[in-house]
C-alpha atoms as a PDB file:
ATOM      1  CA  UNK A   1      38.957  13.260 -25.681  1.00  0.00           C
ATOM      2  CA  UNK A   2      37.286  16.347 -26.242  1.00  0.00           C
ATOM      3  CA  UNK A   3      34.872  18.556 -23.956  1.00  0.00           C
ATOM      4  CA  UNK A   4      32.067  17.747 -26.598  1.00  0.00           C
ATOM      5  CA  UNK A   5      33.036  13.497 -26.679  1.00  0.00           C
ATOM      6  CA  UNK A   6      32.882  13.795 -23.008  1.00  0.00           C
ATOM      7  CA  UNK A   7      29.424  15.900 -23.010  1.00  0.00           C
ATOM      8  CA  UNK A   8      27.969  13.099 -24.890  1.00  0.00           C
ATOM      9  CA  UNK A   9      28.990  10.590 -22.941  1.00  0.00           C
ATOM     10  CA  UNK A  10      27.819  12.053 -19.517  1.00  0.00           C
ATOM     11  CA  UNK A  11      24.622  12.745 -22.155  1.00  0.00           C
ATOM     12  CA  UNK A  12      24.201   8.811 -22.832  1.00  0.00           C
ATOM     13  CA  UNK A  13      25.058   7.810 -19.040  1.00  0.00           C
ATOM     14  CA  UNK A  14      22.187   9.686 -17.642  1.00  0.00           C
ATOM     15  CA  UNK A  15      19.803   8.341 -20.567  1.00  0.00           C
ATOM     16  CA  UNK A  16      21.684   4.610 -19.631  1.00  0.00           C
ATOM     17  CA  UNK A  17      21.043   4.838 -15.961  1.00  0.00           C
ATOM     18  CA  UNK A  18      18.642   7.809 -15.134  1.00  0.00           C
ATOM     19  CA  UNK A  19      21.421   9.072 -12.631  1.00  0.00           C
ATOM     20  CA  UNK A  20      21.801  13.092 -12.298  1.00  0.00           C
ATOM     21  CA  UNK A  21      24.093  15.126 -14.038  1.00  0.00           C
ATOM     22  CA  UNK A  22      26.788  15.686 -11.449  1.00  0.00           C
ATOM     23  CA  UNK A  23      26.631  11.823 -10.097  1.00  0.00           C
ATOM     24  CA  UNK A  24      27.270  10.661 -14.348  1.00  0.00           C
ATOM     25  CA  UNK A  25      30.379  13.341 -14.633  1.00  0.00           C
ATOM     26  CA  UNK A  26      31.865  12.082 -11.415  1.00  0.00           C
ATOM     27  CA  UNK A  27      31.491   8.245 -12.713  1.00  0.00           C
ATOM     28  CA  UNK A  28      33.040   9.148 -16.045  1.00  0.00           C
ATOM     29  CA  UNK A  29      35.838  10.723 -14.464  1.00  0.00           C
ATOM     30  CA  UNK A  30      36.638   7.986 -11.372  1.00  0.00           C
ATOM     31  CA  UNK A  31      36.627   5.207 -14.526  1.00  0.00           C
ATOM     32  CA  UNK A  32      38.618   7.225 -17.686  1.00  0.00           C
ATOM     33  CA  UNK A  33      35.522   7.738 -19.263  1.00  0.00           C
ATOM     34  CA  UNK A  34      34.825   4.113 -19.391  1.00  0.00           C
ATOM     35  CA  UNK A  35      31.080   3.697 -19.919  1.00  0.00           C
ATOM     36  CA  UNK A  36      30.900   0.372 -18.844  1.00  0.00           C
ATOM     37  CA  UNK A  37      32.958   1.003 -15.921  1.00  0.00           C
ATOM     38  CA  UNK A  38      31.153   4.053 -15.231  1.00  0.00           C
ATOM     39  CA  UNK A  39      27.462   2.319 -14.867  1.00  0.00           C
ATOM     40  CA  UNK A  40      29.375   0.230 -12.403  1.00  0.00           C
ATOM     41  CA  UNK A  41      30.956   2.605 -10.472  1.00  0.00           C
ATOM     42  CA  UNK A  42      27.553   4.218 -10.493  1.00  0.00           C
ATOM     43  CA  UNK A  43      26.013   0.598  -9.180  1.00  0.00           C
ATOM     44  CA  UNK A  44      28.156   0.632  -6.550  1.00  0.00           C
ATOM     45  CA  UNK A  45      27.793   4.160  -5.655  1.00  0.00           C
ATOM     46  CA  UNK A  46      24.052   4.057  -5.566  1.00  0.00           C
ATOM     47  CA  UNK A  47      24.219   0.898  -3.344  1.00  0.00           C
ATOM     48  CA  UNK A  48      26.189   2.858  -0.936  1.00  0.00           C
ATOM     49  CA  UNK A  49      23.954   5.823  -0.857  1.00  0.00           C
ATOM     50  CA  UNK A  50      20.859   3.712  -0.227  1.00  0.00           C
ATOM     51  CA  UNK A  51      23.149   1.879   2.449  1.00  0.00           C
ATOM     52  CA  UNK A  52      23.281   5.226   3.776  1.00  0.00           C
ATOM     53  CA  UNK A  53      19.694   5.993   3.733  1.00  0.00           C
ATOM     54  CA  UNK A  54      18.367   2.590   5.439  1.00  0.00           C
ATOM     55  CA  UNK A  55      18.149   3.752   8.471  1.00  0.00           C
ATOM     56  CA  UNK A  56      15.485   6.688   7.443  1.00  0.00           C
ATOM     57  CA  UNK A  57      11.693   6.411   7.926  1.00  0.00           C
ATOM     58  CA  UNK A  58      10.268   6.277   4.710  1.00  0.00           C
ATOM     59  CA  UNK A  59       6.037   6.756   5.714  1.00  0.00           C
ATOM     60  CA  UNK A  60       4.312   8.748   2.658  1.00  0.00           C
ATOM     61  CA  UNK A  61       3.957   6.989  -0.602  1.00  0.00           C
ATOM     62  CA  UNK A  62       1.078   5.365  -2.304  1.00  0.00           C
ATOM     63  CA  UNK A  63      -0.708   2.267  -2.296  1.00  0.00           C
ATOM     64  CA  UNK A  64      -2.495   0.752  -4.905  1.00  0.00           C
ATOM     65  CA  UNK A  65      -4.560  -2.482  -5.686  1.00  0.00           C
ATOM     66  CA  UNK A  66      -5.147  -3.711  -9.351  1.00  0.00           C
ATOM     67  CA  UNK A  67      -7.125  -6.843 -11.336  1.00  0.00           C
ATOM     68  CA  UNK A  68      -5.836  -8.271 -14.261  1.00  0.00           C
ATOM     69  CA  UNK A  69      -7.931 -11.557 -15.182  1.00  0.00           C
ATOM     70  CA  UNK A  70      -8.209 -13.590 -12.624  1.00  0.00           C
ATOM     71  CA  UNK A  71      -5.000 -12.293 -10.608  1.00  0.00           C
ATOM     72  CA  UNK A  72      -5.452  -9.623  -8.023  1.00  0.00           C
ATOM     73  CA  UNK A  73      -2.532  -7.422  -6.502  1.00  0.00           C
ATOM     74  CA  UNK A  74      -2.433  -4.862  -3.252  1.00  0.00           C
ATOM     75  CA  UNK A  75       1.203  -3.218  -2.317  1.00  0.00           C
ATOM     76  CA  UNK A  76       2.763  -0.078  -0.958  1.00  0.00           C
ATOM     77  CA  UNK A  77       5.612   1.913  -1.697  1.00  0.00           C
ATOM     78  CA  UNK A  78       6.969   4.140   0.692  1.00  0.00           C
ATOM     79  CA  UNK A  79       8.951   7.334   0.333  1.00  0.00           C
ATOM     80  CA  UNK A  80      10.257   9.902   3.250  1.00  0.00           C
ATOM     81  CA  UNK A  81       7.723  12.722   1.606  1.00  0.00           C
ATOM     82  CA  UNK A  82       4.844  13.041  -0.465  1.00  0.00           C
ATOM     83  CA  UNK A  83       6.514  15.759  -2.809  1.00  0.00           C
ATOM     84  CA  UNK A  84       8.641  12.462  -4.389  1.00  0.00           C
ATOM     85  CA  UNK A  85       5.439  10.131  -4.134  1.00  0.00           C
ATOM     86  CA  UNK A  86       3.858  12.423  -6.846  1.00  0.00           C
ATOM     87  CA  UNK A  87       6.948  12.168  -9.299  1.00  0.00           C
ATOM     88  CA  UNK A  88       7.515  10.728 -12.598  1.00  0.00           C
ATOM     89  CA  UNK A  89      10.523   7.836 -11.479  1.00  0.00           C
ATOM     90  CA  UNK A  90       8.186   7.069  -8.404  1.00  0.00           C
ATOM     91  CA  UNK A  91       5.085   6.578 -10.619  1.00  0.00           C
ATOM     92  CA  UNK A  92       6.734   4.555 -12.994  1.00  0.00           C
ATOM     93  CA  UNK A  93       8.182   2.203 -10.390  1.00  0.00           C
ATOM     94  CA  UNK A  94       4.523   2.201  -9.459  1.00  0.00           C
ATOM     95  CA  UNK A  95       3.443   0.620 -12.208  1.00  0.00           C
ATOM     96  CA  UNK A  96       6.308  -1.043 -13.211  1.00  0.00           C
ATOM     97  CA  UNK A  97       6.214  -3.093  -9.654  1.00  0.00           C
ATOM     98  CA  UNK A  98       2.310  -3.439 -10.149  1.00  0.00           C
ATOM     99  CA  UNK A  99       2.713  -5.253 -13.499  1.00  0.00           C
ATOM    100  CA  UNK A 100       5.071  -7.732 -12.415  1.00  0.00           C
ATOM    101  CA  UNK A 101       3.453  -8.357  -9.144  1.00  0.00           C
ATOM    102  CA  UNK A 102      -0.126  -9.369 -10.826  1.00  0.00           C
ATOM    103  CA  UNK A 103       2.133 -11.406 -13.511  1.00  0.00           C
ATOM    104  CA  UNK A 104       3.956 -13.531 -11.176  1.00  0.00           C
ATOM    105  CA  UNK A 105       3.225 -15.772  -8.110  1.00  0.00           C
ATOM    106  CA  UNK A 106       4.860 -14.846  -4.094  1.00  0.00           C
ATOM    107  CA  UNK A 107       4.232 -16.246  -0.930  1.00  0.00           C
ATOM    108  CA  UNK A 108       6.207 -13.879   1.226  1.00  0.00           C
ATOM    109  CA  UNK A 109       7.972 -10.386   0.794  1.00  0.00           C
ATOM    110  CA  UNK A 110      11.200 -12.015   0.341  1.00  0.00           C
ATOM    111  CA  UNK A 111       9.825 -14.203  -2.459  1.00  0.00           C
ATOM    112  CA  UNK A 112       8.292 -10.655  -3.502  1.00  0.00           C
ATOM    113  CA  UNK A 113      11.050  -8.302  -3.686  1.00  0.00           C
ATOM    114  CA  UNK A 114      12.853 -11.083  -5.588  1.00  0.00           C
ATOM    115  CA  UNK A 115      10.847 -10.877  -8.761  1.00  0.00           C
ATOM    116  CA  UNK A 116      11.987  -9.348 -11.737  1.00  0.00           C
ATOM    117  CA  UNK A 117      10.531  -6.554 -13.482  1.00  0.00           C
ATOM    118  CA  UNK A 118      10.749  -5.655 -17.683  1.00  0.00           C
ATOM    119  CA  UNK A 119      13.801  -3.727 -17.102  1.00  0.00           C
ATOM    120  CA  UNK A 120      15.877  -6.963 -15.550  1.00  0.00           C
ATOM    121  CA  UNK A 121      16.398  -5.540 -11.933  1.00  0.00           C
ATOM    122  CA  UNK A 122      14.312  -7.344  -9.326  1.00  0.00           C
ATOM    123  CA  UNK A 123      11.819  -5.325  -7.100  1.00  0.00           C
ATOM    124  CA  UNK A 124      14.217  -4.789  -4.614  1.00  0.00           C
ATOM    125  CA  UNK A 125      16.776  -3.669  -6.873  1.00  0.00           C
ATOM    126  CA  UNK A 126      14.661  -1.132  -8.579  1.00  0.00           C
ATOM    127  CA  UNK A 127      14.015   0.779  -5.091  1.00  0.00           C
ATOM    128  CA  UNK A 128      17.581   0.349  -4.235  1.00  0.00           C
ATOM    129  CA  UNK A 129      18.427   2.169  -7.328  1.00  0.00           C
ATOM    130  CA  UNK A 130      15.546   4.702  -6.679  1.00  0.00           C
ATOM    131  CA  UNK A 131      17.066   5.155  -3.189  1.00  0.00           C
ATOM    132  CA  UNK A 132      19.861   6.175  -4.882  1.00  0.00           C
ATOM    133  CA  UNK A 133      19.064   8.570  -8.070  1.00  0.00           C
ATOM    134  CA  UNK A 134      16.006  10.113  -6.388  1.00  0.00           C
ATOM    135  CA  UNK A 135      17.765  11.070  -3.312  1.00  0.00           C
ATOM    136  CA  UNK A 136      14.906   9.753  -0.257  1.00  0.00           C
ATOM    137  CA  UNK A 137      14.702   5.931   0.705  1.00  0.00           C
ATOM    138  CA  UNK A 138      12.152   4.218  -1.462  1.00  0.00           C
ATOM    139  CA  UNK A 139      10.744   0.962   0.506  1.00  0.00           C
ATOM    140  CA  UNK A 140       8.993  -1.536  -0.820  1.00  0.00           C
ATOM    141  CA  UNK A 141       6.956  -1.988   2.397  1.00  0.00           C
ATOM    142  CA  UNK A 142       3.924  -5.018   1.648  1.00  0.00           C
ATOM    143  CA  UNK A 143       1.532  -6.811  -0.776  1.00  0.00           C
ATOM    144  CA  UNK A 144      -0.757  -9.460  -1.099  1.00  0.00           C
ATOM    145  CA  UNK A 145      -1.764 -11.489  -4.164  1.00  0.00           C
ATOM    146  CA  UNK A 146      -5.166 -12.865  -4.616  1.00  0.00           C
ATOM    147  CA  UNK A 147      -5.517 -16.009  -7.508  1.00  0.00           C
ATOM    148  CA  UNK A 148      -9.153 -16.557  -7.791  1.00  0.00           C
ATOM    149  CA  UNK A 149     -10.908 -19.762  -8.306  1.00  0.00           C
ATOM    150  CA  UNK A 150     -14.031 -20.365 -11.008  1.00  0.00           C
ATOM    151  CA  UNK A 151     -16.544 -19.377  -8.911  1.00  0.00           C
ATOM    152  CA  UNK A 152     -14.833 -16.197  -7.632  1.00  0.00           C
ATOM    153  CA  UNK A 153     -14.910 -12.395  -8.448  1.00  0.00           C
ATOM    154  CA  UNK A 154     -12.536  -9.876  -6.881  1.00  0.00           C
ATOM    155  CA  UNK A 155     -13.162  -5.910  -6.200  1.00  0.00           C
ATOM    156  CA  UNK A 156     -10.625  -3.359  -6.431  1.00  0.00           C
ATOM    157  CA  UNK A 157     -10.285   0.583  -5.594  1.00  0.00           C
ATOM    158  CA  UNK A 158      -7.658   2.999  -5.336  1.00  0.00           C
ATOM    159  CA  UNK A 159      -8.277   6.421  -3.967  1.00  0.00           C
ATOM    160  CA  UNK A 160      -7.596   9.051  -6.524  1.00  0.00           C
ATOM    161  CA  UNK A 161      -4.765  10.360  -4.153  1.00  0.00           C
ATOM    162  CA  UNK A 162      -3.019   7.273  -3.743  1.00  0.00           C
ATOM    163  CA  UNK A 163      -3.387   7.521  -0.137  1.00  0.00           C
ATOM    164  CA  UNK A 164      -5.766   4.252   0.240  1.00  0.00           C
ATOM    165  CA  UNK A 165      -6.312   0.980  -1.499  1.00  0.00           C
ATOM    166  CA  UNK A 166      -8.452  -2.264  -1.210  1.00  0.00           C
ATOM    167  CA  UNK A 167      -9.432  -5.818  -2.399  1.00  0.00           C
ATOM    168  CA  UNK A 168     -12.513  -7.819  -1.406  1.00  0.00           C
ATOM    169  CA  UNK A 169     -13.176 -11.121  -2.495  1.00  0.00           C
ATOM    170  CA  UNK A 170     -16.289 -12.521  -2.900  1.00  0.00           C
ATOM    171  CA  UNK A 171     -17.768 -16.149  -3.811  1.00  0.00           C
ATOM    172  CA  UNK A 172     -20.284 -14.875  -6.981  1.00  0.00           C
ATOM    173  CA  UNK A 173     -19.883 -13.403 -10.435  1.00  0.00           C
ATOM    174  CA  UNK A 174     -21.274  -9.556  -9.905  1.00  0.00           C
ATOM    175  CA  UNK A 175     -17.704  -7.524 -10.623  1.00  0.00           C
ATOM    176  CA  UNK A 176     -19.656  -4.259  -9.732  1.00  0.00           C
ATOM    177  CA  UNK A 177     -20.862  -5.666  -6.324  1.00  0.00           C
ATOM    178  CA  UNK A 178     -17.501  -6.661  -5.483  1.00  0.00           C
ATOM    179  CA  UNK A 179     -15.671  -3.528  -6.337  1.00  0.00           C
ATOM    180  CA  UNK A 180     -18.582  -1.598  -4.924  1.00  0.00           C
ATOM    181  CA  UNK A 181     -17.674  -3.140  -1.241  1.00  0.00           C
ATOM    182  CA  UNK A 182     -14.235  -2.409  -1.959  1.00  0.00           C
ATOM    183  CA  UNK A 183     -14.796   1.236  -2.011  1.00  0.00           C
ATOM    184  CA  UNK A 184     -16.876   0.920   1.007  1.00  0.00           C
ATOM    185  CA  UNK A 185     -14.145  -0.714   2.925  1.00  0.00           C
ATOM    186  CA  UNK A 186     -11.847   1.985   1.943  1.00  0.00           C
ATOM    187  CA  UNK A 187     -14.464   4.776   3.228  1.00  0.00           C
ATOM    188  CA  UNK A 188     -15.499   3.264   6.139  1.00  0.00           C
ATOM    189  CA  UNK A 189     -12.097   1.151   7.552  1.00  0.00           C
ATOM    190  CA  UNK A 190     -13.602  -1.879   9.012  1.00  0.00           C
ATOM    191  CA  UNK A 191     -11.446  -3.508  11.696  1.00  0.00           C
ATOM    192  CA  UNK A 192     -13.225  -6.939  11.090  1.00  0.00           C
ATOM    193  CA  UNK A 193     -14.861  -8.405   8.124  1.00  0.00           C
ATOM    194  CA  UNK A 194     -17.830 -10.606  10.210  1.00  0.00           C
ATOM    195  CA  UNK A 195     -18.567 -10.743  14.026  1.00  0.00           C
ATOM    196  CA  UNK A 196     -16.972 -14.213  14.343  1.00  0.00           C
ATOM    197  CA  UNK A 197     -13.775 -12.993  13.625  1.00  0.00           C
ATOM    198  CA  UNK A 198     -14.157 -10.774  16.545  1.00  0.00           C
ATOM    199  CA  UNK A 199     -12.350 -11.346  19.979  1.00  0.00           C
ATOM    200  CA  UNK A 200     -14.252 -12.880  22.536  1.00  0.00           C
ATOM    201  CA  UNK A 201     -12.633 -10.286  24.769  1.00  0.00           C
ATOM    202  CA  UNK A 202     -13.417  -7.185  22.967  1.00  0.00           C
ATOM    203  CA  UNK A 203     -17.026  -8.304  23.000  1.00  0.00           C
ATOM    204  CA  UNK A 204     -17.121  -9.391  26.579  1.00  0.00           C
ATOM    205  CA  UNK A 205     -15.662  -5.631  27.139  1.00  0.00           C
ATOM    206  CA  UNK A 206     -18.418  -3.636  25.319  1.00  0.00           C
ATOM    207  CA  UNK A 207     -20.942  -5.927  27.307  1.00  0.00           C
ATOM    208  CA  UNK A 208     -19.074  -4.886  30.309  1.00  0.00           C
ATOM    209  CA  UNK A 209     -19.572  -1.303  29.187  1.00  0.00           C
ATOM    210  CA  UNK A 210     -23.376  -1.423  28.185  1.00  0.00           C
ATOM    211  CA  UNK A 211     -24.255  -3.181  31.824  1.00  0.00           C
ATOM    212  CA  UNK A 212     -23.053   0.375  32.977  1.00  0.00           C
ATOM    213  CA  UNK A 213     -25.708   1.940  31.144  1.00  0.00           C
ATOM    214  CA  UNK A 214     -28.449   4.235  33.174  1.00  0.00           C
ATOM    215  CA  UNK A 215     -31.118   2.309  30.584  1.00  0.00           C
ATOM    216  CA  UNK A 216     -30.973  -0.857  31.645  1.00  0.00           C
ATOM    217  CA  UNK A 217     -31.155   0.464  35.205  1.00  0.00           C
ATOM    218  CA  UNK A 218     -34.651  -1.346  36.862  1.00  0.00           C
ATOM    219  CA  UNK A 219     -35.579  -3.176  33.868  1.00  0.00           C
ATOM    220  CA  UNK A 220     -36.466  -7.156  34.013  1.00  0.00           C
ATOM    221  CA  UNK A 221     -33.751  -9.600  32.926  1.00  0.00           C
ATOM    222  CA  UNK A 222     -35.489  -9.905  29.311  1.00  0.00           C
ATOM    223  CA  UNK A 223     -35.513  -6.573  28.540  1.00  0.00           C
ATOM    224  CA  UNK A 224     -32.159  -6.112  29.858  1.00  0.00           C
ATOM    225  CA  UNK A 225     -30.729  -8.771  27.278  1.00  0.00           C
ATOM    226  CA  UNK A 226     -33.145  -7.285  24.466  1.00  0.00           C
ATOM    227  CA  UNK A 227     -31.335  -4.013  25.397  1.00  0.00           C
ATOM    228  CA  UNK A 228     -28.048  -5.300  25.540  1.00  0.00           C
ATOM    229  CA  UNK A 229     -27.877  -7.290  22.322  1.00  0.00           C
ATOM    230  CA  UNK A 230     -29.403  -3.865  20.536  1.00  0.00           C
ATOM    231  CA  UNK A 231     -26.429  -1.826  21.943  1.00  0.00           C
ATOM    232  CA  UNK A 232     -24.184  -4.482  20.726  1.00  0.00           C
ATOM    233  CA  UNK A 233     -25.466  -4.779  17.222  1.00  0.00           C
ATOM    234  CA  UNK A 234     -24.828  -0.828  16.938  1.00  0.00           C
ATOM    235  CA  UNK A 235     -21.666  -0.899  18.238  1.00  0.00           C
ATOM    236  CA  UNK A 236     -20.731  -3.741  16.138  1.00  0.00           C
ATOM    237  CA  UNK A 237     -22.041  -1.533  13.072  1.00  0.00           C
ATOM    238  CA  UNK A 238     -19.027   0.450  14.128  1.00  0.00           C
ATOM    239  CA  UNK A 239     -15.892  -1.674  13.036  1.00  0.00           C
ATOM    240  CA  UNK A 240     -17.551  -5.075  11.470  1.00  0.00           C
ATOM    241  CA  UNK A 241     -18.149  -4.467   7.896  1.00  0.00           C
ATOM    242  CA  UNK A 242     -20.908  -7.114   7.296  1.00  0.00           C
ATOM    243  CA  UNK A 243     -22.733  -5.259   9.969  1.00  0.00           C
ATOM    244  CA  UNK A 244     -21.894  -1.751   8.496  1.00  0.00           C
ATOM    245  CA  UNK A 245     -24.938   0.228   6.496  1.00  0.00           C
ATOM    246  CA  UNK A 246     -23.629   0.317   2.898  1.00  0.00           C
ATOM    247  CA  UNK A 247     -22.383   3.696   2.420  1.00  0.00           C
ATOM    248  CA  UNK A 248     -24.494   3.703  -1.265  1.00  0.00           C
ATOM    249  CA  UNK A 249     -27.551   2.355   0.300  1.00  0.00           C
ATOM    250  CA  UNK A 250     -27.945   3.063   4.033  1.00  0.00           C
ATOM    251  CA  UNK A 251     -31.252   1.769   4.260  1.00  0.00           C
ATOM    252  CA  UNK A 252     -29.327  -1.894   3.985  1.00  0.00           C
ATOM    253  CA  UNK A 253     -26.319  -3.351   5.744  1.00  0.00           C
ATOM    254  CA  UNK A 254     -23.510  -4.629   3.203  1.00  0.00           C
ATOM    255  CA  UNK A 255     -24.439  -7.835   4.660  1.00  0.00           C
ATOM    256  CA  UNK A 256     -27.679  -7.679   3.257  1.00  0.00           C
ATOM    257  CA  UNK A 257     -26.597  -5.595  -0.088  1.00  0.00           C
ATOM    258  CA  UNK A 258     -24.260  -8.934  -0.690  1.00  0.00           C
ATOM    259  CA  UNK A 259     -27.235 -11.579  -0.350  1.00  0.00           C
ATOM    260  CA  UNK A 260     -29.260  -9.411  -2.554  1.00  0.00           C
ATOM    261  CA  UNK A 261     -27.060  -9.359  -5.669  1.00  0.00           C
ATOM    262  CA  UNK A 262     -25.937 -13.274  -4.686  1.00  0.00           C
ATOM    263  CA  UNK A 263     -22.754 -12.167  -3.663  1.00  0.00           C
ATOM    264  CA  UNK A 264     -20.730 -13.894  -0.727  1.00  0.00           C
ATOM    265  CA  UNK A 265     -18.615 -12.564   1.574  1.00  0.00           C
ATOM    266  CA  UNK A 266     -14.639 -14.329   1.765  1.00  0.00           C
ATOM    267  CA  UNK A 267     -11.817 -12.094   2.178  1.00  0.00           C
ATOM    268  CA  UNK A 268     -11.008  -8.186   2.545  1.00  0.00           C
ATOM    269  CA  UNK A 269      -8.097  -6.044   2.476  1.00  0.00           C
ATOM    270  CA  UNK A 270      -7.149  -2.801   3.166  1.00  0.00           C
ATOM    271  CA  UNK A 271      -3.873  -0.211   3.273  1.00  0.00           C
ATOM    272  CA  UNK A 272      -3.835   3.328   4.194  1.00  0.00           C
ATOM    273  CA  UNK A 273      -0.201   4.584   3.188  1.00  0.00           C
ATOM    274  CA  UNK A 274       2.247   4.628   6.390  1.00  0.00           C
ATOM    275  CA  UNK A 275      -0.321   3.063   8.987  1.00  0.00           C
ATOM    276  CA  UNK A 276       1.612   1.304  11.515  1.00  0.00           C
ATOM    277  CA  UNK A 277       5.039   3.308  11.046  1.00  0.00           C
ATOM    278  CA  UNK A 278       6.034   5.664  13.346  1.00  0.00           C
ATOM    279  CA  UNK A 279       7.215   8.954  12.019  1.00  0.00           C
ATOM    280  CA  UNK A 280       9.661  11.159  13.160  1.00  0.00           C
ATOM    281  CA  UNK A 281       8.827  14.786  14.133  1.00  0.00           C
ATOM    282  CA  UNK A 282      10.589  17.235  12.641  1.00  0.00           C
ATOM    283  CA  UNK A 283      10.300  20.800  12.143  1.00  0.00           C
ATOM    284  CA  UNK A 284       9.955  22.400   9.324  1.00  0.00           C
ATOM    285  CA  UNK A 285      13.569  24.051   9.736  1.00  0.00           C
ATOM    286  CA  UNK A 286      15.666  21.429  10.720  1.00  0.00           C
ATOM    287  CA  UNK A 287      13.711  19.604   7.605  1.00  0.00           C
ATOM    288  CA  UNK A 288      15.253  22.315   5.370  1.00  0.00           C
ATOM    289  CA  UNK A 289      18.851  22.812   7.394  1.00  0.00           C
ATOM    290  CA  UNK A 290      18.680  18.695   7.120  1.00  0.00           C
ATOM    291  CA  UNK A 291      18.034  19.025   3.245  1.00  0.00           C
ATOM    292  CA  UNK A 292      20.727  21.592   2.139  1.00  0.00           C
ATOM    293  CA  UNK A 293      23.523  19.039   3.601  1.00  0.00           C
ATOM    294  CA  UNK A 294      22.667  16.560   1.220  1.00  0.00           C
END
């Protein structure tokens, strides 16, 4: 075999299994210049190099959430920096994991990373493969589906840097309403989505708080209570979003911007990419001494 026969073939394994230059020449040589046996040995390979980068913490990525008739879809993917968020391989397995996500039913992660995607590999074995050819561990990290019923409408929004994504669900047929909240909830990060679904104990605390207050100090037991629930309301304003002012319209809480347009409140959801994971600190030398031993 030639140099030019064995060009071409390193040329077709890269286009076969998007695998870099040096990683395609290597397979072709370990198998005799085997294709079949080189996309194998390249398999294998890129198992054992995403093996190898499990243990990393993979925090920057993107998040996104996406509609598609009455099937609704929130998920993040996580890479070690946001330099390999932004490119082309990552963005494709983007949207390659959002379309089969909003296509097919899962109850759990597991049941998640098992579906399969247009090009045959399952979730899970397309970021084991991206773990491998781009070089950083790619995690699939959560997601939530969202089937609505008749009488349901669903917002999205996505940040434009990919940063932040959410879904709110609403009993009512107003799509603009919905995805209008949605945005809110990504601005404003409500911790709760209605004061019932906060803890007893966190309220009993920020009573506890209040009755410290200099301006209740001397004032009858009415006007104590009338004081207290108006402190309460405000702080509530703070983290509940039904109590929130609507970030488009101030002047009314979302609460009230729901019952206006008919709309009502049933589920929300939001992800900020990497909340929750701890990151390691690293300077920015040991980041580059740590790169060029790759």
């Amino acid at each position: 075999m030639d140099a030019s026969q064995k060009a071409g073939l390193i040329k077709k394994l890269r286009e076969i299994t998007n695998s870099g230059f040096l990683d395609c020449k290597k397979a072709l040589e370990e198998t005799n210049y085997d294709l079949d046996k080189a996309i194998e040995w390249l398999q294998e390979n890129g198992k054992a190099k995403a093996a190898k980068k499990s243990g990393r913490i993979a925090a920057e990525g993107l998040v996104r959430a996406s509609v598609k008739g009455k099937s609704a879809v929130i998920f993040e993917l996580n890479s070690e920096t946001d330099f390999v968020a932004r490119n082309k391989e990552f963005l494709d397995l983007m949207d390659n994991i959002s379309e089969a996500l909003v296509e097919n039913s899962f109850q759990s992660m597991e049941s998640a990373e098992n579906i399969f995607m247009e090009n045959d590999l399952t979730i899970l074995e397309a970021t084991t493969k991206a773990t491998a050819t781009i070089g950083e561990k790619i995690s699939f990290r959560r997601a939530k589906k969202f089937d609505l019923l008749e009488d349901q409408t669903i917002g999205a929004y996505t940040h434009a840097n990919g940063r932040i994504a959410s879904l709110f669900l609403v009993r009512g047929k107003n799509e603009e309403v919905a995805k209008n909240v949605a945005m809110h909830i990504a601005a404003m990060n409500p911790e709760y989505m209605s004061a019932n679904e906060v803890p007893q104990e966190k309220i009993e605390k920020l009573k506890a708080e209040f009755l410290k207050s200099p301006a209740l100090a001397g004032k009858p037991e009415k006007i104590q209570q009338s004081i207290l629930s108006g402190m309460l309301n405000k702080a509530l304003a703070e983290f509940v979003l039904l109590n929130q002012p609507f970030v488009m319209e101030s002047s009314l809480s979302v609460e009230q911007y729901l019952k206006n347009n008919k709309s009502e409140a049933l589920e929300m959801i939001r992800y900020e990419v990497g909340e929750g994971i701890e990151k390691k600190a690293v300077d920015f030398a040991s980041e580059v001494a740590a790169q060029m031993k790759k």
